[in-house]
Protein backbone atom coordinates (compact mmCIF):
# COMPACT_ATOMS: atom_id res chain seq x y z
CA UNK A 1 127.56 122.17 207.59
CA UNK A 2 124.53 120.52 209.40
CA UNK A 3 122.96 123.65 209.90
CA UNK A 4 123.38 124.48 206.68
CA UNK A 5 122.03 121.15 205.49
CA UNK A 6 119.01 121.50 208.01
CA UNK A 7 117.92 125.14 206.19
CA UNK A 8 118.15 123.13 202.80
CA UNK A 9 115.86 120.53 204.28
CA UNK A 10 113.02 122.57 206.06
CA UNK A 11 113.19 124.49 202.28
CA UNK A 12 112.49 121.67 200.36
CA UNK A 13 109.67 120.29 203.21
CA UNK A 14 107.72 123.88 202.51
CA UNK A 15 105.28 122.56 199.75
CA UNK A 16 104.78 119.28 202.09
CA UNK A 17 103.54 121.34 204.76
CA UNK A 18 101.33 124.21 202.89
CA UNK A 19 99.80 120.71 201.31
CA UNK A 20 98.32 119.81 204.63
CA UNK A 21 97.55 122.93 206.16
CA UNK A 22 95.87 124.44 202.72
CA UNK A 23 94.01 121.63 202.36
CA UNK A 24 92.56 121.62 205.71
CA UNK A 25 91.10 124.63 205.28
CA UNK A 26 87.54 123.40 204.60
CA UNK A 27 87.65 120.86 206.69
CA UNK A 28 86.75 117.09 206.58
CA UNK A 29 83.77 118.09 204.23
CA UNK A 30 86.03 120.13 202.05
CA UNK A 31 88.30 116.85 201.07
CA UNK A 32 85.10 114.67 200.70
CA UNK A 33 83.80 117.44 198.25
CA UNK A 34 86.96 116.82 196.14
CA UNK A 35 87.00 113.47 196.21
CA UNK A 36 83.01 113.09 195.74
CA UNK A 37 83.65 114.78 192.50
CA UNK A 38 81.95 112.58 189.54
CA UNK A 39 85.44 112.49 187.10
CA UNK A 40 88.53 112.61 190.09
CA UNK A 41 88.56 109.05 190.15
CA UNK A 42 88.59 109.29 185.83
CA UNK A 43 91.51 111.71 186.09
CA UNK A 44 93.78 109.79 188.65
CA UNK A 45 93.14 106.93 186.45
CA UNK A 46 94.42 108.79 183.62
CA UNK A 47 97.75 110.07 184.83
CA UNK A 48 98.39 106.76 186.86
CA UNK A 49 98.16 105.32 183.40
CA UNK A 50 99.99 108.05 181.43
CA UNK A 51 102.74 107.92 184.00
CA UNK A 52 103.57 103.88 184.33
CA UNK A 53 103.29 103.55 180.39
CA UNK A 54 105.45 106.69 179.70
CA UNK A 55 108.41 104.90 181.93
CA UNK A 56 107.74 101.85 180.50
CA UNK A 57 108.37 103.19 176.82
CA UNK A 58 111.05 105.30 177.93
CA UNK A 59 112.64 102.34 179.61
CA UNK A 60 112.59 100.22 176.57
CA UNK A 61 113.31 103.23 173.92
CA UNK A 62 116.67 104.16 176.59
CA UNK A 63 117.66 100.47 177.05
CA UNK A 64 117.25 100.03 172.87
CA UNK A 65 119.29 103.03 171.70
CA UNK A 66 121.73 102.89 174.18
CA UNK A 67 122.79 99.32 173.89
CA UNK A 68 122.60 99.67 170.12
CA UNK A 69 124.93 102.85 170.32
CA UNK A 70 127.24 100.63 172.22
CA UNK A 71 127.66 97.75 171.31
CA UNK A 72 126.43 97.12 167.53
CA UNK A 73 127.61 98.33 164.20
CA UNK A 74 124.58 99.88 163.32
CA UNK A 75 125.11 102.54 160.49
CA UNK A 76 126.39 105.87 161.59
CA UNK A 77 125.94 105.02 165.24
CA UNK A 78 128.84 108.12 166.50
CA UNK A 79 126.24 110.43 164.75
CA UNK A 80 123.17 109.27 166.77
CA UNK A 81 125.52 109.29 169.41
CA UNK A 82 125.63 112.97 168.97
CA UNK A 83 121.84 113.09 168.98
CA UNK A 84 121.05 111.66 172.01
CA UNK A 85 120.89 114.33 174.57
CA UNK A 86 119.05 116.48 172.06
CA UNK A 87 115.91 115.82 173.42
CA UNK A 88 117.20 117.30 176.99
CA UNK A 89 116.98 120.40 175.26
CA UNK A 90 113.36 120.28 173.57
CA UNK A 91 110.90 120.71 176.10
CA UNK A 92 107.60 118.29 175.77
CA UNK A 93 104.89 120.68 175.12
CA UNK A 94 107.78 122.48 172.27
CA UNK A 95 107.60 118.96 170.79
CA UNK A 96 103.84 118.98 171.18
CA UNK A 97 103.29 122.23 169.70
CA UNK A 98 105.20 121.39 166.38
CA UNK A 99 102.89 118.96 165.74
CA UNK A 100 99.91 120.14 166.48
CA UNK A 101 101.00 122.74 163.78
CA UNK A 102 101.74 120.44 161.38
CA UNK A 103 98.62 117.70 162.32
CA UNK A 104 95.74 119.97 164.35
CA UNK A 105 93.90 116.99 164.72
CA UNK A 106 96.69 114.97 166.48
CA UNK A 107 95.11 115.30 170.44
CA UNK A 108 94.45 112.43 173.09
CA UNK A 109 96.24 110.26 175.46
CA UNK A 110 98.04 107.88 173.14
CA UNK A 111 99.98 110.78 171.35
CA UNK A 112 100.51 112.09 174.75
CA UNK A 113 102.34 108.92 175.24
CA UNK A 114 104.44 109.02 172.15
CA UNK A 115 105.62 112.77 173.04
CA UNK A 116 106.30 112.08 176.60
CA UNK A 117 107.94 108.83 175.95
CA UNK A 118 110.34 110.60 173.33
CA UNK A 119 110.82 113.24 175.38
CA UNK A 120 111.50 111.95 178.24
CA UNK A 121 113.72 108.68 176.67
CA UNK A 122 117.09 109.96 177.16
CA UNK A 123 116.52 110.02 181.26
CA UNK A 124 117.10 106.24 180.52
CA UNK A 125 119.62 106.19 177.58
CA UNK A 126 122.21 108.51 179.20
CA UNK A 127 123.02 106.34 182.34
CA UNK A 128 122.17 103.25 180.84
CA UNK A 129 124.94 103.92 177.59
CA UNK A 130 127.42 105.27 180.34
CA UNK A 131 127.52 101.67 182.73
CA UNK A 132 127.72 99.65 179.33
CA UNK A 133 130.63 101.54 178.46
CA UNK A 134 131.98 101.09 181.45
CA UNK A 135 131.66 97.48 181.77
CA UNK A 136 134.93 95.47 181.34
CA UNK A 137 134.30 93.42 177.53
CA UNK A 138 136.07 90.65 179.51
CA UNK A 139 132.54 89.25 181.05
CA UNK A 140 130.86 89.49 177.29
CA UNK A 141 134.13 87.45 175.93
CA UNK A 142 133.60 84.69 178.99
CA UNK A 143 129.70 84.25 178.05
CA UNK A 144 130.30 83.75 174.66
CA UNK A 145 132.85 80.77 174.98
CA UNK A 146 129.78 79.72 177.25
CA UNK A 147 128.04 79.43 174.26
CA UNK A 148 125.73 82.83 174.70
CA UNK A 149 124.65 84.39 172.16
CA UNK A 150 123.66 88.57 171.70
CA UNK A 151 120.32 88.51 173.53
CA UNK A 152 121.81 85.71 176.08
CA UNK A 153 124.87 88.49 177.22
CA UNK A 154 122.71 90.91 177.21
CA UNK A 155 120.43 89.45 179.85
CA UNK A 156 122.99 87.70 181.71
CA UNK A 157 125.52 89.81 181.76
CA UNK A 158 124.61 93.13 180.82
CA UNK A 159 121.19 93.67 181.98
CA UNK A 160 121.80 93.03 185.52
CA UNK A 161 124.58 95.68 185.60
CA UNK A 162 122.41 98.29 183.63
CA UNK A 163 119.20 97.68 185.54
CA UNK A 164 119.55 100.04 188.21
CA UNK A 165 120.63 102.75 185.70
CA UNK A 166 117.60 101.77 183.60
CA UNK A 167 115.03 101.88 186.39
CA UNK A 168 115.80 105.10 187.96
CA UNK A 169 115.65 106.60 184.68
CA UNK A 170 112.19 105.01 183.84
CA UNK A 171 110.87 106.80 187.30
CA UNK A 172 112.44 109.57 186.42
CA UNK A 173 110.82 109.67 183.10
CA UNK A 174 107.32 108.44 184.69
CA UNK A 175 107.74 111.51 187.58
CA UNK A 176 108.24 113.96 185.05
CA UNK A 177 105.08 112.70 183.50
CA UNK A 178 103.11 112.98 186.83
CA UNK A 179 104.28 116.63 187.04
CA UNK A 180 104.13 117.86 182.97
CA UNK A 181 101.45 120.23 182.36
CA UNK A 182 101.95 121.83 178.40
CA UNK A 183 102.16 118.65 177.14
CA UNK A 184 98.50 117.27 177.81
CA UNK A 185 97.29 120.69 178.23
CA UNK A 186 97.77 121.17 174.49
CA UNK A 187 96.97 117.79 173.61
CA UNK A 188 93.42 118.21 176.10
CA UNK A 189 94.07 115.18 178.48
CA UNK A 190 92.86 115.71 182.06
CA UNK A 191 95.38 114.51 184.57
CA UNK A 192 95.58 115.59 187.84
CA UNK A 193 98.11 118.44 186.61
CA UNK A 194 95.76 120.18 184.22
CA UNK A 195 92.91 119.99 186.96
CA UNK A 196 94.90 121.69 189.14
CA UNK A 197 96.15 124.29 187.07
CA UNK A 198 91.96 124.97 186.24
CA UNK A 199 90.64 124.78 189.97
CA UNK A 200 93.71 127.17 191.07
CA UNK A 201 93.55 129.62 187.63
CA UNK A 202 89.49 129.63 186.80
CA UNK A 203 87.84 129.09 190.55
CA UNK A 204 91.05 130.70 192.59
CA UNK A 205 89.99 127.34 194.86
CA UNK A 206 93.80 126.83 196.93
CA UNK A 207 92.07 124.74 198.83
CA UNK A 208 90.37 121.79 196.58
CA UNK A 209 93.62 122.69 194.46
CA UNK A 210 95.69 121.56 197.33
CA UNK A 211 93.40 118.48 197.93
CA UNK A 212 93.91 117.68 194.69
CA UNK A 213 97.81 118.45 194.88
CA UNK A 214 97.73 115.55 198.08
CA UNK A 215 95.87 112.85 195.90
CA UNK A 216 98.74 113.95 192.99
CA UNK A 217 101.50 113.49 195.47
CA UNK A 218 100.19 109.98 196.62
CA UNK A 219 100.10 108.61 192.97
CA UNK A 220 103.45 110.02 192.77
CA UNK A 221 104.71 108.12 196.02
CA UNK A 222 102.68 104.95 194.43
CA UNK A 223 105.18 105.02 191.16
CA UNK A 224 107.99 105.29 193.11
CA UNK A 225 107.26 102.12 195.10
CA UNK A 226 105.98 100.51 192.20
CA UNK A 227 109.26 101.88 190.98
CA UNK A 228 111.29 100.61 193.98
CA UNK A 229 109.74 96.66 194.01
CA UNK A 230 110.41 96.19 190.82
CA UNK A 231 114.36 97.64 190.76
CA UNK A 232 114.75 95.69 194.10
CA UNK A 233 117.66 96.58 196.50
CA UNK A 234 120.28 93.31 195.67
CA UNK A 235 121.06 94.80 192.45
CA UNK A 236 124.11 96.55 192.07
CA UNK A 237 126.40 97.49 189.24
CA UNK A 238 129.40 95.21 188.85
CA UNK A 239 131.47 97.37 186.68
CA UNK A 240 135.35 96.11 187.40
CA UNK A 241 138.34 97.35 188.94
CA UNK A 242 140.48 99.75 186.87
CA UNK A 243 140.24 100.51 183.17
CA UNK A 244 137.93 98.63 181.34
CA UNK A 245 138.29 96.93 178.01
CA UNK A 246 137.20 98.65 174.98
CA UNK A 247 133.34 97.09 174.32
CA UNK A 248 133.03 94.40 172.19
CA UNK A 249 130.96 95.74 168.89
CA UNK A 250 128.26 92.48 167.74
CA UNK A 251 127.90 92.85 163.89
CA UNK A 252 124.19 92.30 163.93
CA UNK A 253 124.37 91.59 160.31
CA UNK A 254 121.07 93.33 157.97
CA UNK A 255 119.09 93.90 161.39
CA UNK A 256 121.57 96.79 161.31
CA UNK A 257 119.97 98.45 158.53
CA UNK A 258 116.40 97.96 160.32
CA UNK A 259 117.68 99.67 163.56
CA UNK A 260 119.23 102.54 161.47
CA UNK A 261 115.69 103.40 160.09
CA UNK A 262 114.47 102.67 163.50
CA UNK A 263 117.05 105.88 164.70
CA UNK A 264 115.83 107.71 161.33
CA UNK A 265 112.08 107.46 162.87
CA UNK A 266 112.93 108.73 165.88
CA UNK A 267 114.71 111.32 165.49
CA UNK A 268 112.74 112.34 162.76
CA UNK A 269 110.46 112.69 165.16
CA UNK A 270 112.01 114.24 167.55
CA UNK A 271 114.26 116.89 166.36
CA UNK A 272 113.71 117.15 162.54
CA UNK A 273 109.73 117.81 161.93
CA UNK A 274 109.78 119.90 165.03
CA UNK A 275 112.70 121.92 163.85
CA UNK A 276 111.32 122.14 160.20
CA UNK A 277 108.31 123.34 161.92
CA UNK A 278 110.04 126.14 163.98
CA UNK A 279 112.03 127.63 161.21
CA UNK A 280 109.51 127.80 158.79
CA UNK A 281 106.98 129.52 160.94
CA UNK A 282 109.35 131.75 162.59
CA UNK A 283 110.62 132.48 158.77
CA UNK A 284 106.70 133.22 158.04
CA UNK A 285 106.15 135.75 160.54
CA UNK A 286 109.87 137.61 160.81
CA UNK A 287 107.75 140.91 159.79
CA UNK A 288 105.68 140.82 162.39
CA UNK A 289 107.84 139.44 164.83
CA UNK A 290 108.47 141.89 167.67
CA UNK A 291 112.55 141.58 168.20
CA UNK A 292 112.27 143.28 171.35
CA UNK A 293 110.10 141.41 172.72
CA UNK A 294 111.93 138.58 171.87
CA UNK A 295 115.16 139.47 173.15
CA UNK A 296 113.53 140.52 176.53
CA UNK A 297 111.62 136.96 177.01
CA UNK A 298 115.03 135.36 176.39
CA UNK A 299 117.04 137.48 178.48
CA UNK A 300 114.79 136.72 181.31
CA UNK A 301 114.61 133.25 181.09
CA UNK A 302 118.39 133.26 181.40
CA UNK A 303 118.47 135.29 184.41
CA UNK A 304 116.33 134.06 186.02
CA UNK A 305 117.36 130.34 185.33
CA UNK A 306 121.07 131.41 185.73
CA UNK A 307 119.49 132.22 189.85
CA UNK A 308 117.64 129.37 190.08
CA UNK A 309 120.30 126.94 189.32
CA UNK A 310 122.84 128.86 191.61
CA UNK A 311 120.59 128.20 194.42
CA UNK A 312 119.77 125.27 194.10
CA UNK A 313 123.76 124.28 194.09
CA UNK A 314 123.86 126.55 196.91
CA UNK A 315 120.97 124.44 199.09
CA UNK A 316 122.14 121.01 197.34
CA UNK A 317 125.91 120.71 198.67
CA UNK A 318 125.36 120.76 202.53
CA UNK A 319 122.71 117.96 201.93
CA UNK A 320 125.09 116.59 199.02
CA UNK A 321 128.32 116.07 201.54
CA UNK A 322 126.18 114.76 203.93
CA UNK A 323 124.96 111.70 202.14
CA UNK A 324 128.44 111.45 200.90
CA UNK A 325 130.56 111.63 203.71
CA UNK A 326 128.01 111.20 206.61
CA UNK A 327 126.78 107.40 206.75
CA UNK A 328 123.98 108.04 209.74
CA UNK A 329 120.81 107.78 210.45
CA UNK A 330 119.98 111.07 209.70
CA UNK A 331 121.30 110.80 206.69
CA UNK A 332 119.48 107.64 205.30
CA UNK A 333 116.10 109.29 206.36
CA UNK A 334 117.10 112.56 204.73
CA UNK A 335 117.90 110.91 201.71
CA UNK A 336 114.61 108.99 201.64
CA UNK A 337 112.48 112.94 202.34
CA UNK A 338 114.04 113.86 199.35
CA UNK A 339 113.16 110.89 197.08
CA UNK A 340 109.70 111.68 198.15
CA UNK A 341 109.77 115.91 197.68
CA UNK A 342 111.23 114.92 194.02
CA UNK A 343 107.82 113.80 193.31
CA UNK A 344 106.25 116.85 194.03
CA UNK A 345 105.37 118.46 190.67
CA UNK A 346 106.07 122.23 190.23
CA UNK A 347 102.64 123.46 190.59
CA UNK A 348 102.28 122.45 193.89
CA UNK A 349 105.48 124.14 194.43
CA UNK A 350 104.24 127.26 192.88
CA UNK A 351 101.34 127.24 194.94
CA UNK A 352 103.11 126.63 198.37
CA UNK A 353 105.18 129.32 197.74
CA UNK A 354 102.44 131.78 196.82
CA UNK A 355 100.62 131.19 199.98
CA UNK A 356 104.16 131.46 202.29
CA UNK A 357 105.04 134.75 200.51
CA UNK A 358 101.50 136.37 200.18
CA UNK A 359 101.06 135.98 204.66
CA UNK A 360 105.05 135.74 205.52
CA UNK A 361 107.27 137.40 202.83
CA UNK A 362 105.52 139.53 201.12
CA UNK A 363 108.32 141.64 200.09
CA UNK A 364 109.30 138.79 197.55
CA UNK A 365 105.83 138.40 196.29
CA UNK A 366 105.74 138.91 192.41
CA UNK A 367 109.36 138.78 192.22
CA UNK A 368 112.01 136.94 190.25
CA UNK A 369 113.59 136.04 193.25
CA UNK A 370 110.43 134.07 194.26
CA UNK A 371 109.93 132.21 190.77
CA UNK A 372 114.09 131.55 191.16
CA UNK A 373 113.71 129.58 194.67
CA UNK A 374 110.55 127.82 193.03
CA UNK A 375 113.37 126.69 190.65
CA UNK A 376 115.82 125.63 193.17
CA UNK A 377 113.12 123.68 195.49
CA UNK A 378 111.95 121.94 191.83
CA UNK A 379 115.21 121.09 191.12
CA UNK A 380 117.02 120.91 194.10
CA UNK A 381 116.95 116.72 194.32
CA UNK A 382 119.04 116.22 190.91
CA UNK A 383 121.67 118.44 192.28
CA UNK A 384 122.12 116.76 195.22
CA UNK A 385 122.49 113.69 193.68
CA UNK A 386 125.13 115.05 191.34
CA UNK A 387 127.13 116.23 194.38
CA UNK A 388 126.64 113.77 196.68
CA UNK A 389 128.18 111.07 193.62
CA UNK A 390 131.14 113.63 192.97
CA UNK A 391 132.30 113.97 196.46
CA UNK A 392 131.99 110.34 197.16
CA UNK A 393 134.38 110.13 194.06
CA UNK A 394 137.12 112.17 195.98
CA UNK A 395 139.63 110.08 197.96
CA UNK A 396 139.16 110.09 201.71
CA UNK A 397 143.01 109.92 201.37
CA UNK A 398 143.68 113.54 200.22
CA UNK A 399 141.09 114.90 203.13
CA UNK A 400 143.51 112.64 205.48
CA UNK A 401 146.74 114.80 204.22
CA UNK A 402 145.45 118.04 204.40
CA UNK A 403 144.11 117.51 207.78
CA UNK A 404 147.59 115.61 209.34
CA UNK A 405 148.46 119.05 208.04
CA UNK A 406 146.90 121.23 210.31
CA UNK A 407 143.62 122.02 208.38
CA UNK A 408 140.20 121.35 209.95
CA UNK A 409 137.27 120.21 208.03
CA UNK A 410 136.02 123.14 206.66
CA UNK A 411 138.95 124.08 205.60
CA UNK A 412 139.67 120.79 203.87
CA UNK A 413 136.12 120.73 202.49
CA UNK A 414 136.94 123.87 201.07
CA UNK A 415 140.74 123.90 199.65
CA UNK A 416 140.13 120.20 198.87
CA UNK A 417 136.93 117.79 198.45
CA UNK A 418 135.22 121.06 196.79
CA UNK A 419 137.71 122.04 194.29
CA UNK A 420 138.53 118.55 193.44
CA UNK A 421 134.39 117.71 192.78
CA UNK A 422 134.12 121.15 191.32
CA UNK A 423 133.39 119.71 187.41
CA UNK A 424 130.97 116.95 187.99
CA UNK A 425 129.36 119.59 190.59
CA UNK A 426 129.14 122.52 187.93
CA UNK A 427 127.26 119.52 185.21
CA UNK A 428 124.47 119.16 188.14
CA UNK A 429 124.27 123.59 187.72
CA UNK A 430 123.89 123.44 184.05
CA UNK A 431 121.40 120.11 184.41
CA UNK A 432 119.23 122.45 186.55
CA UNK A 433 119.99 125.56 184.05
CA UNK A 434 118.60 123.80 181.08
CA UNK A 435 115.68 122.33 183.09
CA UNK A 436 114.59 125.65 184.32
CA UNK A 437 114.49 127.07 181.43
CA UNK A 438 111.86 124.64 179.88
CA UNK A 439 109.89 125.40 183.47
CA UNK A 440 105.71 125.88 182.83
CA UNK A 441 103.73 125.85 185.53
CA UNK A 442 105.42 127.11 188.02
CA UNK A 443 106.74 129.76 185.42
CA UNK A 444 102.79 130.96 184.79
CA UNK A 445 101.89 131.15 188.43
CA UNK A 446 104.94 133.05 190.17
CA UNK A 447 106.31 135.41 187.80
CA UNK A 448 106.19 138.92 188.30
CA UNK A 449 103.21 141.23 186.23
CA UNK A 450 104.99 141.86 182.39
CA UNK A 451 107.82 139.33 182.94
CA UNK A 452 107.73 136.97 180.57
CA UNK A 453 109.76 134.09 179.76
CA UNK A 454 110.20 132.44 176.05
CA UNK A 455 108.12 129.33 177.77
CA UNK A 456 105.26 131.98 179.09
CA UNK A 457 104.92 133.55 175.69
CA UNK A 458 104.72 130.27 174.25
CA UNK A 459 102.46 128.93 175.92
CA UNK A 460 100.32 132.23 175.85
CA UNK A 461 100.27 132.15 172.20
CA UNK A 462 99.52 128.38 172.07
CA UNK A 463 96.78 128.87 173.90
CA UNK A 464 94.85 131.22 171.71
CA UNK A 465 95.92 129.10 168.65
CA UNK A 466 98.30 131.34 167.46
CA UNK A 467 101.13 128.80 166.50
CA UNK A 468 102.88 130.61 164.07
CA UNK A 469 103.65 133.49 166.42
CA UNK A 470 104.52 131.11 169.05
CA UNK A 471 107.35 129.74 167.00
CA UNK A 472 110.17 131.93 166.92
CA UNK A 473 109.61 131.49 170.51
CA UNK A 474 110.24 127.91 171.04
CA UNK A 475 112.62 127.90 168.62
CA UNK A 476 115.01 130.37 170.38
CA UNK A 477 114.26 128.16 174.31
CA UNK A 478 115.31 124.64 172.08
CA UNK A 479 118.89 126.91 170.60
CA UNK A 480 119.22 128.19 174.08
CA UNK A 481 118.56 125.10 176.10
CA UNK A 482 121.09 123.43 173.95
CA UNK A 483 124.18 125.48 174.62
CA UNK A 484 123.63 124.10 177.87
CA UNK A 485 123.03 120.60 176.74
CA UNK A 486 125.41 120.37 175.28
CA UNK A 487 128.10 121.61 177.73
CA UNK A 488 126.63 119.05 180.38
CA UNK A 489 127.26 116.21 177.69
CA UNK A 490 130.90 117.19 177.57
CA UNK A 491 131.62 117.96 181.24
CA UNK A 492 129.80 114.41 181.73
CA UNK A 493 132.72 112.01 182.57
CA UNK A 494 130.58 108.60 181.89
CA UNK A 495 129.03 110.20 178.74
CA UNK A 496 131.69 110.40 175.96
CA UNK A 497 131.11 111.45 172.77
CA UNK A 498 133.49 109.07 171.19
CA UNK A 499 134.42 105.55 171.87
CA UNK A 500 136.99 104.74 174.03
């Protein structure tokens, strides 16, 4: 198993190492030429900025619907409920693209903000709605014969329990940010993304695009520690022993009407202008469509999703086990290499594994099997942490019996801990499924000549201002991403689609 879990390491460590040796290419004068570049400084300030305000809004967009889902009587609150892994399903530059259809003239960083923060919102709500249901009502009960009243339990008691939830999800939501491309490519905002998708695409420059990559990396590491000071390590969930009480609904009296239309907004939003959008436009252009075409695009992106997530499960539960049963050294630091490959966006990806395949493997060069492992590598980390939490759920106990009964640890690993984690390890297969599928970059760069993917013909259609055309498009990737979506929702033990 630690072999296996050393190949899964030196995988995901690839893109860290073509960064440094691409980039040295030109030499000291080649990263001075980057850097001495009149806008770079413009542009880092820009997606710095886009990033830290995007988790921010997600945080307190997660942290609002969540809590209000839980634990007031605002009107219809099972239905939004319903809605709220929706947006898992409708990728950001889908979202953008509707509209831009409907509004050409919406462009610029602020409504780059809105559609990242919307889209990007439910890496917050999920977690944060799943601890508050899981916290015992007794604490909530105790603080109000304290004489607290709503806002006082929820940031005495509630808050601290939810804030680690809460800030993981708000660096989640600000690293997806650093690393989305169609989003302020449509909407013309220059991040370090977009230039890097221009100097690799118009100038063919790996070099200054790696350069570039490095600089896009170290912004990434400084949101994670900006991330990591502000979530601080005393924090931990206090969530009590055994079955918790059902939550305590607050009856928030006419504010419950304001936070209804608040949920109308939003998902408004969200899901119904973009999916007014798509149906009408596909509806205009069903003659012309080309079904064939269609069906082909969509066929592809589920094979070659369906590989990518399978190896990425494959590379994610030697390293998974280990964190979870394997308390060392090693451990800790491999845990920490892949906090820090996590915030490697997919281009760089992309372009590491160009340049390893093009001089070492180039029998997998312009393959699906190539664009599949830039899947697994981009997706790898929220596997692992998927397994690693579902085997640490299995008792130590039942590993115990079936080795006092002559079984050795692989075999228990496999007739026991596997099996038993099996559920809550096939949700982190489907979470990678329905995130490949929305896949850009990486998508544009490594797929094969004529293989196209709904996302590819999307975008390529987009991009020439052809948004009608591009419709039936990303309306079939938002149906087909949520199939998945939904599934994970249900196979998700700490998100229920009903109260308890």
């Amino acid at each position: 198993m630690g072999a296996f879990a050393v190949f899964s390491l030196i995988l995901i460590l690839i893109p860290l190492i073509y960064l440094v040796i691409r980039s040295s290419e030109n030499g000291f004068s080649g990263i001075i030429n980057v850097l001495s570049r009149p806008r770079i400084y413009s542009i880092i300030f820009t997606t710095l900025s886009l990033s830290i305000l995007v988790g921010i809004f997600a945080l307190v967009l997660g942290v609002f619907t969540s809590w209000t889902i839980s634990r007031t009587n605002v009107v219809f609150r099972k239905f939004w409920l319903l809605l709220l892994p929706i947006p898992l399903a409708m990728p950001s530059y889908v979202l953008t693209y509707s509209w831009i259809t409907l509004i050409p003239t919406l462009q610029g960083f602020w409504f780059a903000v809105i559609v990242l923060s919307c889209a990007s919102f439910p890496f917050v709500a999920i977690p944060v709605y799943a601890n508050l249901k899981a916290i015992d009502s007794s604490q909530e009960e105790v603080a109000r014969t304290l004489g607290f009243n709503t806002w006082g339990i929820f940031l005495k008691v509630l808050w601290p329990q939810i804030r680690p939830a809460a800030l993981s999800g708000s660096l989640l939501a600000g690293l997806y940010t650093l690393s989305e491309f169609g989003t302020v490519a449509i909407l013309k905002v220059d991040t370090l993304t977009r230039l890097i998708f221009t100097t690799y695409r118009a100038t063919y420059d790996r070099s200054s695009a790696a350069t570039i990559s490095i600089i896009l990396l170290l912004v990434s590491l400084f949101v994670v520690n900006i991330s990591r000071k502000f979530a601080g390590t005393s924090y931990r969930s206090k969530i009590g022993p055994g079955t918790s009480r059902q939550s305590i609904i607050s009856n928030i009296g006419k504010l419950r009407y304001l936070a209804f239309s608040l949920f109308v907004v939003l998902n408004a939003f969200i899901i119904g202008v973009p999916g007014y959008v798509l149906i009408t436009r596909s509806l205009s252009v069903r003659q012309e469509l080309d079904v064939s075409q269609l069906l082909n695009a969509s066929l592809n992106t589920i094979q070659v999703s369906f590989i990518g997530a399978t190896l990425a499960l494959l590379l994610a539960v030697p390293l998974g086990i280990l964190g979870a049963r394997f308390k060392t050294k090693l451990a800790n630091k491999i845990e920490s290499t892949i906090l820090i490959t996590h915030a490697v966006p997919s281009i760089v990806i992309a372009l590491s594994l160009v340049a390893l395949s093009v001089k070492w493997l180039p029998f997998i060069y312009q393959t699906i099997f190539l664009l599949a492992i830039a899947y697994a590598l981009l997706f790898m980390a929220n596997s692992i942490g998927i397994v690693k939490a579902n085997i640490s759920k299995v008792s130590t106990q039942l590993e115990d019996v079936s080795r006092s009964l002559g079984k050795n640890y692989l075999s228990t690993l496999f007739r026991v801990t596997i099996p038993v984690a099996l559920p809550g390890i096939l949700s982190g297969w489907l979470l990678v499924f329905v995130t490949a599928m929305k896949e850009l970059p990486a998508t544009l760069i490594l797929k094969p000549t004529n293989f196209e993917t709904l996302s590819t013909q999307l975008w390529t259609a987009t991009s020439i201002s052809q948004y009608a055309q591009a419709a039936p498009y990303a309306l079939l990737l938002v149906v087909i991403a949520s199939i998945p979506s939904y599934l994970l929702n249900r196979n998700n033990d700490s998100v229920r689609m009903e109260d308890r």
